[in-house]
C-alpha atoms as a PDB file:
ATOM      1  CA  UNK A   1     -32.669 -12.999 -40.713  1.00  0.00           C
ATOM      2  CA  UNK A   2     -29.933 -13.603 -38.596  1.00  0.00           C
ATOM      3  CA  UNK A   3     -29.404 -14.161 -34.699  1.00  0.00           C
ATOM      4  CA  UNK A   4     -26.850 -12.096 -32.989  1.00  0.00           C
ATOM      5  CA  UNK A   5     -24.616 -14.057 -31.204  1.00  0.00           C
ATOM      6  CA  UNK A   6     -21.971 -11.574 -30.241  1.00  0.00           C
ATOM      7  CA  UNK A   7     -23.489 -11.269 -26.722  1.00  0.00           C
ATOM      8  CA  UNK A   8     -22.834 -15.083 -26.056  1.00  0.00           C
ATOM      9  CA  UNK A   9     -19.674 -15.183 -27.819  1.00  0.00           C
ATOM     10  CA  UNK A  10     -18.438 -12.574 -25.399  1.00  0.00           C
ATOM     11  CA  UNK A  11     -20.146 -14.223 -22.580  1.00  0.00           C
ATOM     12  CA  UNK A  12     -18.527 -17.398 -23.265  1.00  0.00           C
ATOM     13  CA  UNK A  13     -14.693 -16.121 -24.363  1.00  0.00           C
ATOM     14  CA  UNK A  14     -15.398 -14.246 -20.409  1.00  0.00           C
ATOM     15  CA  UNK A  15     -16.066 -17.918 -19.132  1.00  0.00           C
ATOM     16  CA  UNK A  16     -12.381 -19.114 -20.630  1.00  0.00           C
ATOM     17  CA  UNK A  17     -11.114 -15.845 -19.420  1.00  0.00           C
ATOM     18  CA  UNK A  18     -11.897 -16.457 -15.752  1.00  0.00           C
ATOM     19  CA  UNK A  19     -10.682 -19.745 -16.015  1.00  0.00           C
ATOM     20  CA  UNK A  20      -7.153 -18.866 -17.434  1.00  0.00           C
ATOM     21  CA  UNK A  21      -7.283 -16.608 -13.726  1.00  0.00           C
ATOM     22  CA  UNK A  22      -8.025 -18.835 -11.552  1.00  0.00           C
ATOM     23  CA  UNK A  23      -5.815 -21.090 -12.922  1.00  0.00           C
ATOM     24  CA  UNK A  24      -2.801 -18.664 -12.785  1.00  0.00           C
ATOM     25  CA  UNK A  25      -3.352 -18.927  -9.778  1.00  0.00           C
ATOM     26  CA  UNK A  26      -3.240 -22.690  -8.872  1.00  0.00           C
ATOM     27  CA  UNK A  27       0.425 -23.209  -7.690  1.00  0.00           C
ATOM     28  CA  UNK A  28       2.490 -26.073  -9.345  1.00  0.00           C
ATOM     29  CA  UNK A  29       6.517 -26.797  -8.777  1.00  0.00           C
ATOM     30  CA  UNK A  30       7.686 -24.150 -10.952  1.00  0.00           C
ATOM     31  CA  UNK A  31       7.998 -20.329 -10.090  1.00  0.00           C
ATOM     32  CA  UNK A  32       5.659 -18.699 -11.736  1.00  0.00           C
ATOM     33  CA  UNK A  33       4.508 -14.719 -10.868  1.00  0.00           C
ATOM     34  CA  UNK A  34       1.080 -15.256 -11.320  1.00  0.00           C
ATOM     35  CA  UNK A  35       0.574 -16.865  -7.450  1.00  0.00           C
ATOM     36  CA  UNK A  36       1.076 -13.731  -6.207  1.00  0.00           C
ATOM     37  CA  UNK A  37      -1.763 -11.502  -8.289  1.00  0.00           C
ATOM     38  CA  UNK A  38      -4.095 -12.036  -5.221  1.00  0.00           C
ATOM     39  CA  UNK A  39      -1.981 -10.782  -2.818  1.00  0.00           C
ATOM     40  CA  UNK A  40      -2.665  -7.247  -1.093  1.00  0.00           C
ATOM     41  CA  UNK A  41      -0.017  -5.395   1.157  1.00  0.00           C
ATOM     42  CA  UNK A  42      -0.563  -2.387   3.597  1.00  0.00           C
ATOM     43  CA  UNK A  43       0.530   0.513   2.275  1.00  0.00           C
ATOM     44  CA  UNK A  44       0.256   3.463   3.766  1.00  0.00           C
ATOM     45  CA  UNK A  45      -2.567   2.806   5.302  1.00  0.00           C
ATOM     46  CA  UNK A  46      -4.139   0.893   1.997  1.00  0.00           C
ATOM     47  CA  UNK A  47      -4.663  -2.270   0.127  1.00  0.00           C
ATOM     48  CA  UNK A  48      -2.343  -2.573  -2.624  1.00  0.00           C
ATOM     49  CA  UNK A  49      -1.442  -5.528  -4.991  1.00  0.00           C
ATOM     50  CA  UNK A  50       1.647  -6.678  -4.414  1.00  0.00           C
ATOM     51  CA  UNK A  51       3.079  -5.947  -7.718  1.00  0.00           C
ATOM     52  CA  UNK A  52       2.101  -2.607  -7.608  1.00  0.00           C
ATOM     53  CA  UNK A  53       4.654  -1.845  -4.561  1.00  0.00           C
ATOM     54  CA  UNK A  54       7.172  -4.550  -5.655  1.00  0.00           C
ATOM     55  CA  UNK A  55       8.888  -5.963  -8.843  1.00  0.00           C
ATOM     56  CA  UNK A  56       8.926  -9.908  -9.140  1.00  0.00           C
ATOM     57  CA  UNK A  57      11.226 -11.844 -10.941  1.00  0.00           C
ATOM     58  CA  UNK A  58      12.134 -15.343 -10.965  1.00  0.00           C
ATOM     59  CA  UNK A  59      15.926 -15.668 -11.167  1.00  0.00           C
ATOM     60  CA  UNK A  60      15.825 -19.425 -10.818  1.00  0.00           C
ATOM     61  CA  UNK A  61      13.280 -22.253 -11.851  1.00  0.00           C
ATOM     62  CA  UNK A  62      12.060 -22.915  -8.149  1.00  0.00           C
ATOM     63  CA  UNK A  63      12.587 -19.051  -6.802  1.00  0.00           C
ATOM     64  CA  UNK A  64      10.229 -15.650  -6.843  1.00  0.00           C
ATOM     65  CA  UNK A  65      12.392 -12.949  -5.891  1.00  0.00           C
ATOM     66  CA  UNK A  66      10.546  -9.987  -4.714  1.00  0.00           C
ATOM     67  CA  UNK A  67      12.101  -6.139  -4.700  1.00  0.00           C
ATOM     68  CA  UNK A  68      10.062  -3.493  -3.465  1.00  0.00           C
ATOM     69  CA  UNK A  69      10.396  -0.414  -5.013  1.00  0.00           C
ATOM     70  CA  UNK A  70      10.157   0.914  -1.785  1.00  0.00           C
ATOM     71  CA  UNK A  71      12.224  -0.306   0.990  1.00  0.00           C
ATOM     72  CA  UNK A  72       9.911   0.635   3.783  1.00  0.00           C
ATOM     73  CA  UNK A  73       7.405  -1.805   2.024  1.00  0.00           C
ATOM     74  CA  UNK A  74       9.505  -4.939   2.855  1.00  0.00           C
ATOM     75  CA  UNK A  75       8.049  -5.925   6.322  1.00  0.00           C
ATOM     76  CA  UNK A  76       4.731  -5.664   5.073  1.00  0.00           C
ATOM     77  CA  UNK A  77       5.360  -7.855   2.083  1.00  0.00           C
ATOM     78  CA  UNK A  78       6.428 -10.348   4.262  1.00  0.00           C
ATOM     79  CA  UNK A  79       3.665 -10.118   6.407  1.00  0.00           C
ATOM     80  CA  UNK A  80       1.107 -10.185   3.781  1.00  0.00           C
ATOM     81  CA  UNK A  81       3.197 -13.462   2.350  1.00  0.00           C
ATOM     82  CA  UNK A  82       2.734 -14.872   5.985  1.00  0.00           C
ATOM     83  CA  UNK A  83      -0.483 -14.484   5.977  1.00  0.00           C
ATOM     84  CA  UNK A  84      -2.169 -15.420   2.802  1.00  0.00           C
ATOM     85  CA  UNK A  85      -3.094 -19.262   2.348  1.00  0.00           C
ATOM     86  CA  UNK A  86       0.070 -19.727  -0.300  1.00  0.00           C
ATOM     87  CA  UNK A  87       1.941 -21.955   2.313  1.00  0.00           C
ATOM     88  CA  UNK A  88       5.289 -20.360   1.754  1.00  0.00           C
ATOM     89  CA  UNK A  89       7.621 -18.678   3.834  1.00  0.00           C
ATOM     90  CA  UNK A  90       9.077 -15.797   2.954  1.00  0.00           C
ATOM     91  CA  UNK A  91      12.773 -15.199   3.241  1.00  0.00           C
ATOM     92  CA  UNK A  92      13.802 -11.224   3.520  1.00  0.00           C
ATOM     93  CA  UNK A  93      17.519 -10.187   3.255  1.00  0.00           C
ATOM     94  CA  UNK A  94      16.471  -6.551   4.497  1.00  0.00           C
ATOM     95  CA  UNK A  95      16.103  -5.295   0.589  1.00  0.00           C
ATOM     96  CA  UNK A  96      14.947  -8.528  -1.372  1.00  0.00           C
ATOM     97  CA  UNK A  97      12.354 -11.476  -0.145  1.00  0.00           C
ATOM     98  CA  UNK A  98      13.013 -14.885  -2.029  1.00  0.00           C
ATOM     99  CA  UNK A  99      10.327 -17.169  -2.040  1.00  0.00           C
ATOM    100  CA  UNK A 100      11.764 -20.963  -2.446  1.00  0.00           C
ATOM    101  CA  UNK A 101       8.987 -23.150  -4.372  1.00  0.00           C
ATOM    102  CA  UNK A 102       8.575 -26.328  -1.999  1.00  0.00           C
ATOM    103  CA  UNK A 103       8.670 -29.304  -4.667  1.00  0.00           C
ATOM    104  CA  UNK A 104       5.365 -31.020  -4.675  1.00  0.00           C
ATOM    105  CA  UNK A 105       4.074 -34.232  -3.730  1.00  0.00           C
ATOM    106  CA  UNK A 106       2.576 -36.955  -6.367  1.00  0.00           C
ATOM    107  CA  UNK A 107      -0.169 -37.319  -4.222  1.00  0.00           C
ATOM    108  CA  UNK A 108      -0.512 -33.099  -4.094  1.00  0.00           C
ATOM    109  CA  UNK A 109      -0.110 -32.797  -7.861  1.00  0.00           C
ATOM    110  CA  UNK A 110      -3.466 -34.901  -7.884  1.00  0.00           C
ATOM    111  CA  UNK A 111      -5.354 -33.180  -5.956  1.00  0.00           C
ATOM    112  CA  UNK A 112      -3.892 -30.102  -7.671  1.00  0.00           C
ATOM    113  CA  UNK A 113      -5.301 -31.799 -11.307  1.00  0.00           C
ATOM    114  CA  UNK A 114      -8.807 -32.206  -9.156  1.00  0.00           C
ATOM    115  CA  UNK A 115      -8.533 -28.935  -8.717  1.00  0.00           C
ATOM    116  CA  UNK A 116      -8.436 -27.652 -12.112  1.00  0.00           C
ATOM    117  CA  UNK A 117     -11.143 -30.277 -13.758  1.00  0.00           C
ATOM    118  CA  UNK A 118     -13.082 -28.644 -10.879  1.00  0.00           C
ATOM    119  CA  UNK A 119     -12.863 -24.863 -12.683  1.00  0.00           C
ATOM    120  CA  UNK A 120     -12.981 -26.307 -15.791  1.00  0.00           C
ATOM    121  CA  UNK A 121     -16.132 -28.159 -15.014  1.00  0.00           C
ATOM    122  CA  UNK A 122     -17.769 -24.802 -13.092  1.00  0.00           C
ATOM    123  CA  UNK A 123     -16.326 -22.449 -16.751  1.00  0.00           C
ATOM    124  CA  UNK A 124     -18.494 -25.234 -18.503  1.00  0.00           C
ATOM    125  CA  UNK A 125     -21.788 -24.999 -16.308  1.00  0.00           C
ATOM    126  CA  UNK A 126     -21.284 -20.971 -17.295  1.00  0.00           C
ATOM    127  CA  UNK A 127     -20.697 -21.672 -21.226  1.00  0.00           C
ATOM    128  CA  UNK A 128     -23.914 -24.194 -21.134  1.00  0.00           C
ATOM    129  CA  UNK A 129     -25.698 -21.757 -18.633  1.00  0.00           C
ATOM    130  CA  UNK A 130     -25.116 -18.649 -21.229  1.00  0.00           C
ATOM    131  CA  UNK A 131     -26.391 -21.146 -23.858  1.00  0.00           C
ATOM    132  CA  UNK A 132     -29.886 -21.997 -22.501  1.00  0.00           C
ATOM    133  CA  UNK A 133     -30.031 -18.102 -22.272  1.00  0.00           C
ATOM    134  CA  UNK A 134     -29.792 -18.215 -25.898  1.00  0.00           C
ATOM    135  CA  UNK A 135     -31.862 -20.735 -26.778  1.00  0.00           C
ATOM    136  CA  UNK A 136     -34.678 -19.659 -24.219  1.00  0.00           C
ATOM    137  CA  UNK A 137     -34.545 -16.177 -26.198  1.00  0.00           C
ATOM    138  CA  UNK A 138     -34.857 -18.053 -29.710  1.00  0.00           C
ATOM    139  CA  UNK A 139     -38.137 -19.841 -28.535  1.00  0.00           C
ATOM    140  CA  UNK A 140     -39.174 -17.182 -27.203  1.00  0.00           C
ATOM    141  CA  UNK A 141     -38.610 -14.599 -30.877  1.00  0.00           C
ATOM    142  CA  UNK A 142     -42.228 -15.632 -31.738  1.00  0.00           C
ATOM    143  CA  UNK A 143     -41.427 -13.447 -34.648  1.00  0.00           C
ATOM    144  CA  UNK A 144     -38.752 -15.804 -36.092  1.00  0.00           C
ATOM    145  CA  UNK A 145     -39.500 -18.069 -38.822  1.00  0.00           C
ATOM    146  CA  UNK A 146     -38.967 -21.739 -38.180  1.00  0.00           C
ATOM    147  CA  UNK A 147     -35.721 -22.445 -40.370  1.00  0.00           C
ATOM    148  CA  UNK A 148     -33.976 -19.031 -38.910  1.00  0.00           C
ATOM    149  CA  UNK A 149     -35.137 -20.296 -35.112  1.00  0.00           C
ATOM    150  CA  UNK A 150     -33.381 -23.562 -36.310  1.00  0.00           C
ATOM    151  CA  UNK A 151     -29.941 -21.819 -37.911  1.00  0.00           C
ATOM    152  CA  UNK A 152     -29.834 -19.796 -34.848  1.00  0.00           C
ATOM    153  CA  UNK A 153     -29.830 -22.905 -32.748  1.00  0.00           C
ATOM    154  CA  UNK A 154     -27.103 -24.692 -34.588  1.00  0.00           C
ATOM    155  CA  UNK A 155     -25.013 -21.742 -34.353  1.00  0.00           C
ATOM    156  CA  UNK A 156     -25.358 -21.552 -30.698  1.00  0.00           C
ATOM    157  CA  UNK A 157     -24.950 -25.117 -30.204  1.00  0.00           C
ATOM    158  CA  UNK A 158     -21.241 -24.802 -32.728  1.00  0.00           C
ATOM    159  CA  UNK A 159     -20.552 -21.931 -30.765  1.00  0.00           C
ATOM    160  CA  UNK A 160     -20.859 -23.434 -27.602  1.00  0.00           C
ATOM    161  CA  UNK A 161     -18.958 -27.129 -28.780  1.00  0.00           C
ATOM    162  CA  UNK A 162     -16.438 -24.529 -29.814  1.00  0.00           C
ATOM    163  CA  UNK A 163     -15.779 -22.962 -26.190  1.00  0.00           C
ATOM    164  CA  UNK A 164     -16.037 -26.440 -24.405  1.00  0.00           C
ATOM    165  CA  UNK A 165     -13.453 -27.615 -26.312  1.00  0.00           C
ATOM    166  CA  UNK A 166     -11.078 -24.505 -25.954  1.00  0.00           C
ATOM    167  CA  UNK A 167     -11.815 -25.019 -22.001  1.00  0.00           C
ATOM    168  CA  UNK A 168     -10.628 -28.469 -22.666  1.00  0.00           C
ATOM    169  CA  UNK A 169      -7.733 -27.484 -23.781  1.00  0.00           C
ATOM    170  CA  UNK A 170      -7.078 -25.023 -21.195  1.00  0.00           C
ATOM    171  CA  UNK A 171      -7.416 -27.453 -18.523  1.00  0.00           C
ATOM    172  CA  UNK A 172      -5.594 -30.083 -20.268  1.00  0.00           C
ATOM    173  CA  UNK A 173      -2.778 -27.881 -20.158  1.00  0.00           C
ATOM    174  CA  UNK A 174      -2.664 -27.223 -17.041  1.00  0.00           C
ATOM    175  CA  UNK A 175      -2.787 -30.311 -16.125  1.00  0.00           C
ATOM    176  CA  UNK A 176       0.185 -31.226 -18.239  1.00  0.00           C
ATOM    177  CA  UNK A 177       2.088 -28.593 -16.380  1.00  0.00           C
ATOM    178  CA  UNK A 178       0.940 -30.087 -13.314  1.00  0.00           C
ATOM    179  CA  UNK A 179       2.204 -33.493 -14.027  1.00  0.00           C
ATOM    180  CA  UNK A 180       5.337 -33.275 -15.712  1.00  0.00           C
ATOM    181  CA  UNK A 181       7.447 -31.409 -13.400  1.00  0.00           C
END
């Protein structure tokens, strides 16, 4: 008999999932889009992601350049911009906002690399967390003979080395990005 472990393999693949978000969204000296995903204007009267009402590009290594695909959104672009806790100040030409990428601080960088050992330590806790789930339902399989309860317990256990090590590498990354810019 074998254990099913596509439940926790999905469970755990969500973990690295949710990390690669919220570190998209961790802001290093480079443009990059992805800063923006969390970002809501008023339109019309409703919430809208930004890039739903606007087009980003980044025409140079250090600038976003937003166009919104309607005009009439611009004030409110800039507005939301103001607003959200990105720290940047939006520049608007009356059809375009540029958004200049401050460069960052050795000292910020580090706390920025805190940061991200931080969600890599809190994808972790989940991975482990979705683990003891696993192994609480193996002891519990009364039904299960010995050597499967043990197979099933070594697969969880690969499975799990497995994701910690892919979050590893996620966060290394991003770290790497953070620090050599």
């Amino acid at each position: 008999m074998t254990f099913d472990l596509t439940n926790a393999k999905e469970r755990m693949q969500g973990a690295q999932e949710a990390l690669q978000r919220e570190l998209a969204n961790i802001r290093t000296g480079r443009a990059n889009p992805n800063i923006l995903n969390r970002i809501e204007v008023e339109y019309y009267g409703a919430m809208t992601p930004l890039n739903q009402v606007a087009s980003i590009s980044v025409p140079e290594a250090r600038i976003l350049l937003i166009t919104p695909f309607d005009k009439s959104a611009l004030e409110a672009i800039v507005h939301a911009i103001n607003v959200s806790d990105l720290g940047l100040n939006p520049a608007s030409d009356g059809n375009i906002v540029r958004l200049a990428i401050p460069q960052m601080t050795e000292e910020r960088r580090k706390e920025l690399v805190k940061e991200v050992k931080a969600e890599a330590e809190k994808a972790k806790v989940s991975v482990r967390n979705v683990r003891r789930d696993i192994m609480d339902d193996i002891k519990k399989d009364k039904e299960m003979p010995e050597d499967d309860a043990r197979k099933a317990e070594d697969q969880t256990q690969k499975l799990t080395d497995e994701n910690i090590k892919a979050i590893d590498g996620i966060a290394a990354e991003k770290e790497k990005e953070l620090l050599t810019i």
